[in-house]
N, C-alpha and C. Protein backbone atom coordinates (compact mmCIF):
# COMPACT_ATOMS: atom_id res chain seq x y z
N UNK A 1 0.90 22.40 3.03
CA UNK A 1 0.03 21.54 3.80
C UNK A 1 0.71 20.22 4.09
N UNK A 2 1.80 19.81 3.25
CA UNK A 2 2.35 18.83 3.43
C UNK A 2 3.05 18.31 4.85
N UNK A 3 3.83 19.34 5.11
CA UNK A 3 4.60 19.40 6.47
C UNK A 3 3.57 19.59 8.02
N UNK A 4 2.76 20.72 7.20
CA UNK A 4 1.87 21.11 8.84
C UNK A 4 0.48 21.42 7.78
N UNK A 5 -0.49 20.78 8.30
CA UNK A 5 -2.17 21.28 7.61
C UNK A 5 -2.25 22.19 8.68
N UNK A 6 -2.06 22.22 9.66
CA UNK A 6 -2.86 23.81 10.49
C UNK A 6 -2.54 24.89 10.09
N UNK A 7 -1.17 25.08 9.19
CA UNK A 7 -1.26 26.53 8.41
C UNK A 7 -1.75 26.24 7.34
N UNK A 8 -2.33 25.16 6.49
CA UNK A 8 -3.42 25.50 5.35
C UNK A 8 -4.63 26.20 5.11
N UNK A 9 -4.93 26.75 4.12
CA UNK A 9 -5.98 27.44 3.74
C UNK A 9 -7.20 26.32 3.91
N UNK A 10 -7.86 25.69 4.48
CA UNK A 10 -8.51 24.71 4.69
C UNK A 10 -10.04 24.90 5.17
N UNK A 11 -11.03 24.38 4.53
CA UNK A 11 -12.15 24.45 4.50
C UNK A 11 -12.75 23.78 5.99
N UNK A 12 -13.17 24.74 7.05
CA UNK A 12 -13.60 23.87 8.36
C UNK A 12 -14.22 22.81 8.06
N UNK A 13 -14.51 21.98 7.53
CA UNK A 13 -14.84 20.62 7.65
C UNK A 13 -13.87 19.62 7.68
N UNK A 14 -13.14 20.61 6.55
CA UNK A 14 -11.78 19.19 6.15
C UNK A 14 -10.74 20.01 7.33
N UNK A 15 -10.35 21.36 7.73
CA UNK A 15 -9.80 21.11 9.30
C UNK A 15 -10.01 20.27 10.38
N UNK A 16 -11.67 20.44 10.28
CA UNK A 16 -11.75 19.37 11.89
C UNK A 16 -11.65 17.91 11.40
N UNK A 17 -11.67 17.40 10.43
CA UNK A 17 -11.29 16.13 9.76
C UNK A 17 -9.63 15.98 10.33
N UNK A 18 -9.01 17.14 9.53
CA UNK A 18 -7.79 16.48 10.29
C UNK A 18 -7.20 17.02 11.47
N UNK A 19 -8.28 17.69 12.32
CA UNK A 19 -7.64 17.69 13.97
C UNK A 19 -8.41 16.35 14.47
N UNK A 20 -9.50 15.84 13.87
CA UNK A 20 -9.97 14.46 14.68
C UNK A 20 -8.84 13.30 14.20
N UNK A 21 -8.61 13.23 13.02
CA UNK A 21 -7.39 12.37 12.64
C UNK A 21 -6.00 12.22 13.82
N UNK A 22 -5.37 13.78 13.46
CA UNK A 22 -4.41 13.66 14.52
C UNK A 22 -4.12 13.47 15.90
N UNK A 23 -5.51 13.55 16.32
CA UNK A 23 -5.78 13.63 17.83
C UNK A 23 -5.64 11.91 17.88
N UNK A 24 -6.14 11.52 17.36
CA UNK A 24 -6.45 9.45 17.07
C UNK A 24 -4.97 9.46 16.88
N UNK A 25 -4.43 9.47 16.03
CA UNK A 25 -2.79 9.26 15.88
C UNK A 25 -1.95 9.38 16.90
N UNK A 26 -2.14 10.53 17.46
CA UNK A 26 -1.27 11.22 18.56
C UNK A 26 -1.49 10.45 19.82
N UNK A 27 -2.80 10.19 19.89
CA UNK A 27 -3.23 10.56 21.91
C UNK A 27 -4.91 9.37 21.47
N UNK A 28 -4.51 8.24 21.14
CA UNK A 28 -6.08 7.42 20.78
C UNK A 28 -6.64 6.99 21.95
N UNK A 29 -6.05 7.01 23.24
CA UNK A 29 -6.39 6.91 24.51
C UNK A 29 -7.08 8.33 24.81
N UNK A 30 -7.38 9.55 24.81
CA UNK A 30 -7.93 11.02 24.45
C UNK A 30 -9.35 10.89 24.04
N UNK A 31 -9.13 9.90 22.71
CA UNK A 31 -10.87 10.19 22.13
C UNK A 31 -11.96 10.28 22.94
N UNK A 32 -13.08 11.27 22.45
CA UNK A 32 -14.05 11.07 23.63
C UNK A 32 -15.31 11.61 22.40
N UNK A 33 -16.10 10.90 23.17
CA UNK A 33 -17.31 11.10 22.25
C UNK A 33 -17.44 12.87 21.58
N UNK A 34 -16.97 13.69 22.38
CA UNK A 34 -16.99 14.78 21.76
C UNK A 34 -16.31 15.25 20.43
N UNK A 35 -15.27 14.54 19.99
CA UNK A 35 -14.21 14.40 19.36
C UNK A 35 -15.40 14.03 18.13
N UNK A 36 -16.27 12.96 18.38
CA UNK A 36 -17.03 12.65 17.39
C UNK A 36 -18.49 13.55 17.15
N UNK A 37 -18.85 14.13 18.04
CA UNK A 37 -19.89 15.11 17.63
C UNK A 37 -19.43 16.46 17.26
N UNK A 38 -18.50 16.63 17.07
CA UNK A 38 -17.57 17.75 16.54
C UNK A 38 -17.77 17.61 15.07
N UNK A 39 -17.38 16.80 14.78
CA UNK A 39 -17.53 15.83 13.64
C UNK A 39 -18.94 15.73 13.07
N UNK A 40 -19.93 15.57 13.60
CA UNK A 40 -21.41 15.44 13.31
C UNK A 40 -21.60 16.75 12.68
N UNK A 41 -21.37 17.69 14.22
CA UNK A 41 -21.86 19.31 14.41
C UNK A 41 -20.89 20.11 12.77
N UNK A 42 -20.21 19.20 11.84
CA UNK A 42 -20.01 20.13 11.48
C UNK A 42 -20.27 19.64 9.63
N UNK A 43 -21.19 18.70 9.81
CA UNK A 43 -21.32 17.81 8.84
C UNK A 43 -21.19 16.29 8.01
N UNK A 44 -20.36 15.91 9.23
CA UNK A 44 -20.09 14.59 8.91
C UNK A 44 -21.28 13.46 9.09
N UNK A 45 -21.59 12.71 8.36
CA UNK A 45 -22.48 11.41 8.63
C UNK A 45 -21.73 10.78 9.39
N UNK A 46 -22.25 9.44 9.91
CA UNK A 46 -22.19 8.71 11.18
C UNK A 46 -20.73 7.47 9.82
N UNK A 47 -21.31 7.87 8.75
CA UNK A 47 -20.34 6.48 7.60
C UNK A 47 -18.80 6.89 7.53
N UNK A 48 -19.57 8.40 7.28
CA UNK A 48 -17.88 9.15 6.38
C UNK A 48 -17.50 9.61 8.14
N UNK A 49 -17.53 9.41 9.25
CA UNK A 49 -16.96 9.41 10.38
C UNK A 49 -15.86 8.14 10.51
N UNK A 50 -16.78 7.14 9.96
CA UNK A 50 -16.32 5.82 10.12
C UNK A 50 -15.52 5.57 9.39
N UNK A 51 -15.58 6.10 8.27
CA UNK A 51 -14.28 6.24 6.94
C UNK A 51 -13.26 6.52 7.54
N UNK A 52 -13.19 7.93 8.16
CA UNK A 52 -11.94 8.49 8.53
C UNK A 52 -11.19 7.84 9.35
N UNK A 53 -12.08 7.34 10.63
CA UNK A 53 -11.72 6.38 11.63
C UNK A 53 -10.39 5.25 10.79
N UNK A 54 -11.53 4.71 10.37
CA UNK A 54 -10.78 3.11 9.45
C UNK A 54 -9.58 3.70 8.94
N UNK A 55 -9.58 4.75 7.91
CA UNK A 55 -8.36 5.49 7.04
C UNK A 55 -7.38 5.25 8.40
N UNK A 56 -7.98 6.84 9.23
CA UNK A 56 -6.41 6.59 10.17
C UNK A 56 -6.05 5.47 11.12
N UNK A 57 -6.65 4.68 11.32
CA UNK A 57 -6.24 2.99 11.94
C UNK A 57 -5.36 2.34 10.91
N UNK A 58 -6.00 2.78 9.80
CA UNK A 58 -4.84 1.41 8.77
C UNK A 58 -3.77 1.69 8.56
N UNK A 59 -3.65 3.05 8.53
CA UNK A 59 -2.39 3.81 8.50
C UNK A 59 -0.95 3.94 9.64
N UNK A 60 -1.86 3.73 10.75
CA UNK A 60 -1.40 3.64 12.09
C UNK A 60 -1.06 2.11 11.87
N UNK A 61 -1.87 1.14 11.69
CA UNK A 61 -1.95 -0.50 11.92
C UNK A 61 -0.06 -0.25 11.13
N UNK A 62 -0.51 0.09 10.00
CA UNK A 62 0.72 -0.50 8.78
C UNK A 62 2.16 0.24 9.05
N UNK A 63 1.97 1.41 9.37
CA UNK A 63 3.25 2.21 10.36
C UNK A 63 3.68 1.04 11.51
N UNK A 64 2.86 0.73 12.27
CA UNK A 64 3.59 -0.26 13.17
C UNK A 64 4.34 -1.68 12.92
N UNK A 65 3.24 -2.27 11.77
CA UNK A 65 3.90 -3.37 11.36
C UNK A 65 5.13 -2.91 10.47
N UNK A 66 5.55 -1.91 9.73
CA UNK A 66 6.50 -1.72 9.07
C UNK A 66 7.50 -1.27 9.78
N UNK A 67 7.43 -0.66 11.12
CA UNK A 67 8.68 -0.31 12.27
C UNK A 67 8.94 -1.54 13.30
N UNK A 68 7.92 -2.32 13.22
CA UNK A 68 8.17 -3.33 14.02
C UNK A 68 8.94 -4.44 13.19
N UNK A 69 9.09 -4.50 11.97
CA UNK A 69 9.94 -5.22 11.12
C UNK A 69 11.22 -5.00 10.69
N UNK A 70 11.34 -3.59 10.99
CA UNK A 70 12.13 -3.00 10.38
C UNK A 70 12.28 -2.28 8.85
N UNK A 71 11.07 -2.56 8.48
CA UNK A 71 10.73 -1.65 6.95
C UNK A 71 11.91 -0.88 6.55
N UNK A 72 12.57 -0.47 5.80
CA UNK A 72 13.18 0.96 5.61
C UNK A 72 12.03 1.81 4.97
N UNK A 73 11.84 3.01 4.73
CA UNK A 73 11.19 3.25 3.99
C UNK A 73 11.79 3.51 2.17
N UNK A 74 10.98 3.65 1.19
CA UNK A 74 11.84 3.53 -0.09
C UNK A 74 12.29 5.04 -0.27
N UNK A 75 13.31 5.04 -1.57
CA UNK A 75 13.95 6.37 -1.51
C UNK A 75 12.62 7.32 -1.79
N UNK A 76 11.94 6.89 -2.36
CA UNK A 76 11.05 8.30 -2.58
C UNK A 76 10.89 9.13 -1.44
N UNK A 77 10.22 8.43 -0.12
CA UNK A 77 10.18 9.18 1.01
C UNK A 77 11.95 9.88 1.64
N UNK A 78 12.77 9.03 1.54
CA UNK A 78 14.35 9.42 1.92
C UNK A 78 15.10 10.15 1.62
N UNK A 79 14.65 10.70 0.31
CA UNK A 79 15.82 11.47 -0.81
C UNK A 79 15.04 12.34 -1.37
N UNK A 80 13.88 12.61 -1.20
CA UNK A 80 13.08 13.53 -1.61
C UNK A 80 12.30 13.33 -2.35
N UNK A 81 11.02 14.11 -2.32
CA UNK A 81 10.12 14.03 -3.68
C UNK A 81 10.33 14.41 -5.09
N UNK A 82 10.84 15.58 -5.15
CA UNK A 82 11.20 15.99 -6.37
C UNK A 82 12.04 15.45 -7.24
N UNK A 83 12.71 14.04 -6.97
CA UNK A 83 13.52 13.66 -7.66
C UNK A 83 12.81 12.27 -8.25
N UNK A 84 11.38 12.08 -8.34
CA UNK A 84 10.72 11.51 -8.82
C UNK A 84 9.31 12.31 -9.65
N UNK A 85 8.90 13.38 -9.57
CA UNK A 85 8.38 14.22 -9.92
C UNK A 85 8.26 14.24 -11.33
């Protein structure tokens, strides 16, 4: 699931969780109210919508400020996981 969630064994709620995520990441000019009643229609409250929202904005926000600075990222992400494991 790490590399790609669309081949995970994944419970449709937490799929369309993260096809609404990636769609915001990818293409945030795209969103359309449907994107969010997808989301309703499949259990989500109007809060834990808003959760996810916020999650993937801050994530997005802090990706930019860290490429726009030039961040490196640390070895954990560079050299692999398992060598902190």
């Amino acid at each position: 699931m790490e590399a790609d969630y669309s081949k995970a064994d994944l419970r449709p709620a937490d799929r369309q969780m993260l096809d609404y995520a990636a769609k915001l990441t990818r293409a945030p000019g795209d969103m359309a109210e449907a994107d969010i009643a997808q989301l309703r229609d499949i259990g989500f409250s109007d809060r834990a919508i808003l959760d996810i929202a916020q999650v993937v904005a801050y994530y997005a926000y802090v990706n930019r400020i860290a490429d726009g600075l030039g961040v490196s990222l640390e070895r954990y992400w560079t050299e692999g996981r398992e060598d902190y494991e």
